[in-house]
C-alpha atoms as a PDB file:
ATOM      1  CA  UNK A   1     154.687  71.074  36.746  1.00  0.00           C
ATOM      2  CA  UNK A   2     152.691  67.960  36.082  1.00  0.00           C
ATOM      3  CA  UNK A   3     149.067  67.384  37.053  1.00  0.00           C
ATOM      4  CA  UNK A   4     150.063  65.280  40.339  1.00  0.00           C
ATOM      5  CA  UNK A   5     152.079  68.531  41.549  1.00  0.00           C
ATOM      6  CA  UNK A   6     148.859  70.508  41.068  1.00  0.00           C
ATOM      7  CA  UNK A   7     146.771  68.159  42.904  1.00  0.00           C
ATOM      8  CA  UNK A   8     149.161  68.444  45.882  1.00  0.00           C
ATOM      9  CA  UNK A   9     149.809  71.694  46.154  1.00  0.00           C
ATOM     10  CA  UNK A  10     145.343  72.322  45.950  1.00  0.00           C
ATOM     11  CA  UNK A  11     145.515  69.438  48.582  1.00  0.00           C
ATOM     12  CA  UNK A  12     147.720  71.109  50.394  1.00  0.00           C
ATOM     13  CA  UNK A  13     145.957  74.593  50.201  1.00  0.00           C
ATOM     14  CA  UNK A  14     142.938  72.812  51.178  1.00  0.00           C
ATOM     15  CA  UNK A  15     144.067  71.168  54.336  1.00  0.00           C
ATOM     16  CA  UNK A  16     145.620  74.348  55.810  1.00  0.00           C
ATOM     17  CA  UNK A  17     142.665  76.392  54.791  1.00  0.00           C
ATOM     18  CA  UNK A  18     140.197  73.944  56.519  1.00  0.00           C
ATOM     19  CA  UNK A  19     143.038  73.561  58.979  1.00  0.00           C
ATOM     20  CA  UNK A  20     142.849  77.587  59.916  1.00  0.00           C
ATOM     21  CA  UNK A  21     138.767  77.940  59.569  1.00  0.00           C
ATOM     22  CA  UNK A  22     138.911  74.897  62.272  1.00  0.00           C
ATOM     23  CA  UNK A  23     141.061  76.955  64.275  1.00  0.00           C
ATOM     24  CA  UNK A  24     139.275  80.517  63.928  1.00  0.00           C
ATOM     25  CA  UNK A  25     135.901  78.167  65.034  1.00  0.00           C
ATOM     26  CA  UNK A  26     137.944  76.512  67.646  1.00  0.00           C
ATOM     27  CA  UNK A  27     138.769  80.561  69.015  1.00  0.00           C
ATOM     28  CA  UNK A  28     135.135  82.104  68.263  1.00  0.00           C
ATOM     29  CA  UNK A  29     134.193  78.665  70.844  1.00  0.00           C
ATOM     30  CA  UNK A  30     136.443  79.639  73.116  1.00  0.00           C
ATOM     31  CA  UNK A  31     135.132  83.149  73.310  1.00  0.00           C
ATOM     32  CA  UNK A  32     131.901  82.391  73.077  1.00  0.00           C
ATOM     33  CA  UNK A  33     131.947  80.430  76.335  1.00  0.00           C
ATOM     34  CA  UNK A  34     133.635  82.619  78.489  1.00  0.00           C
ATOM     35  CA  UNK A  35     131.215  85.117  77.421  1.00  0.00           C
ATOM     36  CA  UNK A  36     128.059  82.540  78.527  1.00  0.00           C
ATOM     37  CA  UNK A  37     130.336  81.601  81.410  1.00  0.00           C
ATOM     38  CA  UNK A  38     130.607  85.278  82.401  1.00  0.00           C
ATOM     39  CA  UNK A  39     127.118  85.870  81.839  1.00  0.00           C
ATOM     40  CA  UNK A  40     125.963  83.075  83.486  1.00  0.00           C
ATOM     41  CA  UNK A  41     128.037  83.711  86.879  1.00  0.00           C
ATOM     42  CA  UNK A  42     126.495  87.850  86.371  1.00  0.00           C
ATOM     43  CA  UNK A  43     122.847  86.453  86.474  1.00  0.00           C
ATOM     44  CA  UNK A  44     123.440  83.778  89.427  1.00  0.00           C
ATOM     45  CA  UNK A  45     125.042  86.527  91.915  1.00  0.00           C
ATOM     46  CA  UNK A  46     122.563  89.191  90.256  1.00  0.00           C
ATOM     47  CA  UNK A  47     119.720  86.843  91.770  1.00  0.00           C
ATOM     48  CA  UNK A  48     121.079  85.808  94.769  1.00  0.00           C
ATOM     49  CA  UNK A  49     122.112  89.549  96.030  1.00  0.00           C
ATOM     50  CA  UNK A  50     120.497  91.102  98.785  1.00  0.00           C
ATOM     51  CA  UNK A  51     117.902  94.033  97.312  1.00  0.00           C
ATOM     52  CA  UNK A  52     117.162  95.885 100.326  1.00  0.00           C
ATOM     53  CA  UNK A  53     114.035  99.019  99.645  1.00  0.00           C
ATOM     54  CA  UNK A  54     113.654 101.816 102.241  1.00  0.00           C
ATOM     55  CA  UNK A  55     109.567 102.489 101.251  1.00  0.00           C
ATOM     56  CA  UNK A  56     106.888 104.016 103.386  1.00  0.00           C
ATOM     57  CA  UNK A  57     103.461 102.027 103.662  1.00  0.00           C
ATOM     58  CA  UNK A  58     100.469 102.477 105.252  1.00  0.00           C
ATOM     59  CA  UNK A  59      98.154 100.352 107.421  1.00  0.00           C
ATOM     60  CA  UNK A  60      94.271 100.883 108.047  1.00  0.00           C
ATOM     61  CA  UNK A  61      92.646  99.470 110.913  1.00  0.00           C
ATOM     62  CA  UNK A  62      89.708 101.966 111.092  1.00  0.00           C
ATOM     63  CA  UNK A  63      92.293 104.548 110.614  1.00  0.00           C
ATOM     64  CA  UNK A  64      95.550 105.334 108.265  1.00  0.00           C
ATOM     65  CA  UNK A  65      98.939 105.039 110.575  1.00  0.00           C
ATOM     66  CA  UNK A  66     101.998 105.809 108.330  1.00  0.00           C
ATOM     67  CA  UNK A  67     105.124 103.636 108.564  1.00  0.00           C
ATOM     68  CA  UNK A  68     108.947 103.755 107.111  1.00  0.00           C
ATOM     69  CA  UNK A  69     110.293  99.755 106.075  1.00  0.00           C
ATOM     70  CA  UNK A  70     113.242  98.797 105.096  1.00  0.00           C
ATOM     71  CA  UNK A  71     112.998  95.409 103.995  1.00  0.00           C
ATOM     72  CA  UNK A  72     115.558  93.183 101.947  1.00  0.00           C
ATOM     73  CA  UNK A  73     113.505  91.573  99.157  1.00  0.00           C
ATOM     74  CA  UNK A  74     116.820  89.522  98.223  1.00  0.00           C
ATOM     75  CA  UNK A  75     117.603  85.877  98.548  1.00  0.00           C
ATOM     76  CA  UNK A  76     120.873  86.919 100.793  1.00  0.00           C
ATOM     77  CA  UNK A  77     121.337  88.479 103.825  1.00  0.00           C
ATOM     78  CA  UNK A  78     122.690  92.179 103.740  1.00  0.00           C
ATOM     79  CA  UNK A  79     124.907  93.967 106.341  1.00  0.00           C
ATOM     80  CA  UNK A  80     123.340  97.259 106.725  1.00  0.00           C
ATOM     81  CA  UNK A  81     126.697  99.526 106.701  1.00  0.00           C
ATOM     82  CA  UNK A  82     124.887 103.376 107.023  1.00  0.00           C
ATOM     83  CA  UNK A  83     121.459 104.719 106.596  1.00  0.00           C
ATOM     84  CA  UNK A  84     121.414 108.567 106.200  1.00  0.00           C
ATOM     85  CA  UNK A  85     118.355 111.075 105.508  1.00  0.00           C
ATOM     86  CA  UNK A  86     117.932 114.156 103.616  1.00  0.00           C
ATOM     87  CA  UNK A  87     114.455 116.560 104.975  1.00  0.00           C
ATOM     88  CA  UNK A  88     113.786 114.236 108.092  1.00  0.00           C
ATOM     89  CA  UNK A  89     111.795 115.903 110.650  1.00  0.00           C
ATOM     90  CA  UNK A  90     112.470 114.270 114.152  1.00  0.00           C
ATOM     91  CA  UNK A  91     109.391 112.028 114.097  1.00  0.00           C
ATOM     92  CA  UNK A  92     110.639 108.727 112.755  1.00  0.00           C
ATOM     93  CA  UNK A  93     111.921 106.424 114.908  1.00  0.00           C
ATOM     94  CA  UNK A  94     114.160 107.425 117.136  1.00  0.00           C
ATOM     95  CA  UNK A  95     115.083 110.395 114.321  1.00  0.00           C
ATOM     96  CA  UNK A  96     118.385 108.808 112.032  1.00  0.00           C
ATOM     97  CA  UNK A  97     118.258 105.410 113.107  1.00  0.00           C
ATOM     98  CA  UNK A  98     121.603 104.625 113.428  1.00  0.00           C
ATOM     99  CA  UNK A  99     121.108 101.771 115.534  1.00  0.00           C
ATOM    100  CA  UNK A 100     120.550  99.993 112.426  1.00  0.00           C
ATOM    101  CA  UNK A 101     123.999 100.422 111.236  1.00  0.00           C
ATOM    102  CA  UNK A 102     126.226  97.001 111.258  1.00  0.00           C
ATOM    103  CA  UNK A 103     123.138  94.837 111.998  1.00  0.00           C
ATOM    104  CA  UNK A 104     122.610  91.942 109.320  1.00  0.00           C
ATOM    105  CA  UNK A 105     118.901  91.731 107.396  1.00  0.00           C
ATOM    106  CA  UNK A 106     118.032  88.509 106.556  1.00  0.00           C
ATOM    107  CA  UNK A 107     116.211  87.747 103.081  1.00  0.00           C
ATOM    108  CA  UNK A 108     112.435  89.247 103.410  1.00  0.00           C
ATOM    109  CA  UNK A 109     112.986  90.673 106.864  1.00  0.00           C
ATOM    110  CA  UNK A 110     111.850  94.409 107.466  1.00  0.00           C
ATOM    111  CA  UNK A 111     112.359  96.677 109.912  1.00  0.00           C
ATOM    112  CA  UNK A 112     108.849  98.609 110.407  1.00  0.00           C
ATOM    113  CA  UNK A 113     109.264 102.079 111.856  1.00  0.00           C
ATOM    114  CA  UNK A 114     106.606 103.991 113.089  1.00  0.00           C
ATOM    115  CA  UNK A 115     106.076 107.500 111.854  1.00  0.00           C
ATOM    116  CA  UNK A 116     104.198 110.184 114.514  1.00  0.00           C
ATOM    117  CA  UNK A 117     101.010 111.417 113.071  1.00  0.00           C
ATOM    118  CA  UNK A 118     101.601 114.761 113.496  1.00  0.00           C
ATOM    119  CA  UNK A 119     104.813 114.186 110.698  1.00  0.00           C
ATOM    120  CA  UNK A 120     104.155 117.114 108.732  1.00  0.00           C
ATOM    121  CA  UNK A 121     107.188 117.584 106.177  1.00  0.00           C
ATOM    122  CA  UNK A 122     105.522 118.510 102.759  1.00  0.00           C
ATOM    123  CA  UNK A 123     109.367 118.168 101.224  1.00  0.00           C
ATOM    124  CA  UNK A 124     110.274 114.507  99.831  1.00  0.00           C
ATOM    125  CA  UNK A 125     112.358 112.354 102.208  1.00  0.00           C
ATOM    126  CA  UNK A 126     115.575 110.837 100.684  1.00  0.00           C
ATOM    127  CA  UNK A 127     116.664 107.887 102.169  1.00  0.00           C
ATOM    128  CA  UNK A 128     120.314 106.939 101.427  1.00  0.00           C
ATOM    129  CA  UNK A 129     121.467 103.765 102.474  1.00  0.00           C
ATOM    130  CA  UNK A 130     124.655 101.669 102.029  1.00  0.00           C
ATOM    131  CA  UNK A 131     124.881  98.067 102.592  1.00  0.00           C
ATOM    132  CA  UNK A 132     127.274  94.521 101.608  1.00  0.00           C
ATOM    133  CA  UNK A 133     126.566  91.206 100.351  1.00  0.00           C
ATOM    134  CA  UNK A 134     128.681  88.432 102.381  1.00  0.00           C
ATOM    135  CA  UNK A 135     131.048  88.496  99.788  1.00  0.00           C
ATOM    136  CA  UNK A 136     131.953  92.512 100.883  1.00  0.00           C
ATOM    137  CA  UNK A 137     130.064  93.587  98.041  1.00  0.00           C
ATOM    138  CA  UNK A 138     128.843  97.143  98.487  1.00  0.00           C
ATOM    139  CA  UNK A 139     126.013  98.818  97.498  1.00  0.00           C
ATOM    140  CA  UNK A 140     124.345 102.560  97.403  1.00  0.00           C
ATOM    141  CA  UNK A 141     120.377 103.194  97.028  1.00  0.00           C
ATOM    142  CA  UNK A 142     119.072 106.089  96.960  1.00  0.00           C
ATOM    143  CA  UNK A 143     114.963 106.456  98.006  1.00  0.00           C
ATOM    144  CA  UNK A 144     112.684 109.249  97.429  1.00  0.00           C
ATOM    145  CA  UNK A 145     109.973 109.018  99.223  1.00  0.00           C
ATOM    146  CA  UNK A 146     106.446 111.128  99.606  1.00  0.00           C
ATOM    147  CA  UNK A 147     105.507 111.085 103.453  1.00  0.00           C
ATOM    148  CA  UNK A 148     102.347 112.704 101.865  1.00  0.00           C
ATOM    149  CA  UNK A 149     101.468 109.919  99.825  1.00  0.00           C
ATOM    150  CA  UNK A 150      98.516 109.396 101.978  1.00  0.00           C
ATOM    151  CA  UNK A 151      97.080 112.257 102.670  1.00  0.00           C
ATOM    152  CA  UNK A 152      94.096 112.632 100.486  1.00  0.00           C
ATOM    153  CA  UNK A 153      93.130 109.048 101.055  1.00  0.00           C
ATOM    154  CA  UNK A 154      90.279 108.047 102.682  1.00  0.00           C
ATOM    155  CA  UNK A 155      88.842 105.500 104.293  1.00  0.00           C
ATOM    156  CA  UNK A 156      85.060 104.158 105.069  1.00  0.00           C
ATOM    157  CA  UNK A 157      83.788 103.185 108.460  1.00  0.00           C
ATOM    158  CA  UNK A 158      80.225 101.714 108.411  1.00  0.00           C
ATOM    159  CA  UNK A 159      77.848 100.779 111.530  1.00  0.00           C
ATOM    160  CA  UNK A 160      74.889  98.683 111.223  1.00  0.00           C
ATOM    161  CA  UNK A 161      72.222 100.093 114.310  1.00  0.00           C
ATOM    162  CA  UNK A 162      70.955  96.406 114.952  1.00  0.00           C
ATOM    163  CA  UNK A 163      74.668  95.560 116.236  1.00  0.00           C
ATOM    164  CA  UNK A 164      76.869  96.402 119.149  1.00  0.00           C
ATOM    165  CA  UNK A 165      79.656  98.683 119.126  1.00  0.00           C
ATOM    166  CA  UNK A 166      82.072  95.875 119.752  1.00  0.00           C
ATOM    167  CA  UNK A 167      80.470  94.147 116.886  1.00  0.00           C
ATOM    168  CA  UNK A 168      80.785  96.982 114.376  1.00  0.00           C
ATOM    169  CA  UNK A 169      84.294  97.286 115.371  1.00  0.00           C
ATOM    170  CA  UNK A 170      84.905  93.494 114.783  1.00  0.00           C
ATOM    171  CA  UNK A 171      82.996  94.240 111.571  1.00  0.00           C
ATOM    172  CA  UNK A 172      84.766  97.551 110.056  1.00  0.00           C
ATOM    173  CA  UNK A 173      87.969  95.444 111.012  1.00  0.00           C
ATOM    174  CA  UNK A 174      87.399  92.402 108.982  1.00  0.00           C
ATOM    175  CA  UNK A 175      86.856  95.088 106.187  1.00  0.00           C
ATOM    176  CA  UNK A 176      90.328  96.432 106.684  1.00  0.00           C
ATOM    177  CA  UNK A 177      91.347  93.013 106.671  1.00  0.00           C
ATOM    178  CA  UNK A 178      90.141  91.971 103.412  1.00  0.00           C
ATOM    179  CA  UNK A 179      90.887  95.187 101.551  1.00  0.00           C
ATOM    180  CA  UNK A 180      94.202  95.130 102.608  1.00  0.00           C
ATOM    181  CA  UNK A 181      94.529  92.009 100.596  1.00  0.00           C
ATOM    182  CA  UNK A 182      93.044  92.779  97.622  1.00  0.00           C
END
């Protein structure tokens, strides 16, 4: 075999060896961007889902009244398809709410439900409710919620003698106001 054979045949060896490394690359691309592609598509619906939160809150105007919200912190509305309750006492709403199921909650609505003041349950309240996307995508939350959360909160009235009742009312609720948005 002469010299010019040699050359050749490490020529040769070195084209199809660069020739299947650009290939393998070419595949690991390919992969790679489906992957990113995948991802990418995951984190676009993941943002633009609905997220609705069954929660309870409180609001003080010169006294606590408790309330149960369900509100859809999402960017897309959500078709409420059931809402069920574990421990509910018959003082919510009108007691299981099903009115609610089927109707569509738009991105940062909330429905605000009253809850009596005599509500007494000491158990935790689990809140179960099932709701789609437009594209028929379903989901299941589950809530546990404290209707005790608050009960050994207080809150601070103050009158000032040298004004009016009416003026101390005004007063005490311009305080609620502002601590509220603290």
């Amino acid at each position: 075999m002469e010299t010019s054979d040699i050359i050749q045949i490490i020529a040769t060896s070195i084209t199809g060896g660069i020739a299947v490394i650009t290939g393998i690359t070419a595949i690991i691309s390919v992969i790679i961007a489906v992957k990113s592609l995948k991802l990418t598509q995951k984190s676009i619906e993941d943002a633009n889902k609905p997220v609705v939160v069954c929660y309870l809150d409180m609001v003080d105007v010169g006294f606590y009244h408790r309330y149960f919200v369900i509100k859809n912190f999402g960017k897309t509305p959500a078709k409420i398809i059931n809402i069920s309750f574990e421990n509910l006492q018959n003082k919510i709403g009108r007691n299981n709410l099903g009115s609610l199921k089927g109707t569509l909650i738009a991105p940062n609505q909330k429905f605000v439900i009253s809850i009596d003041n005599d509500y007494d349950n000491k158990e935790n309240l689990t809140v179960t409710i099932i709701y789609e996307d437009s594209n028929k995508n379903q989901f299941d939350e589950v809530f546990i919620l404290n209707p005790n959360f608050s009960k050994d909160i207080s809150f601070t009235r103050s009158s000032l003698s040298s004004l009016s009742k009416e003026a101390n009312e005004l007063r005490n609720m311009y305080h609620s106001n502002a601590k509220n948005n603290l």
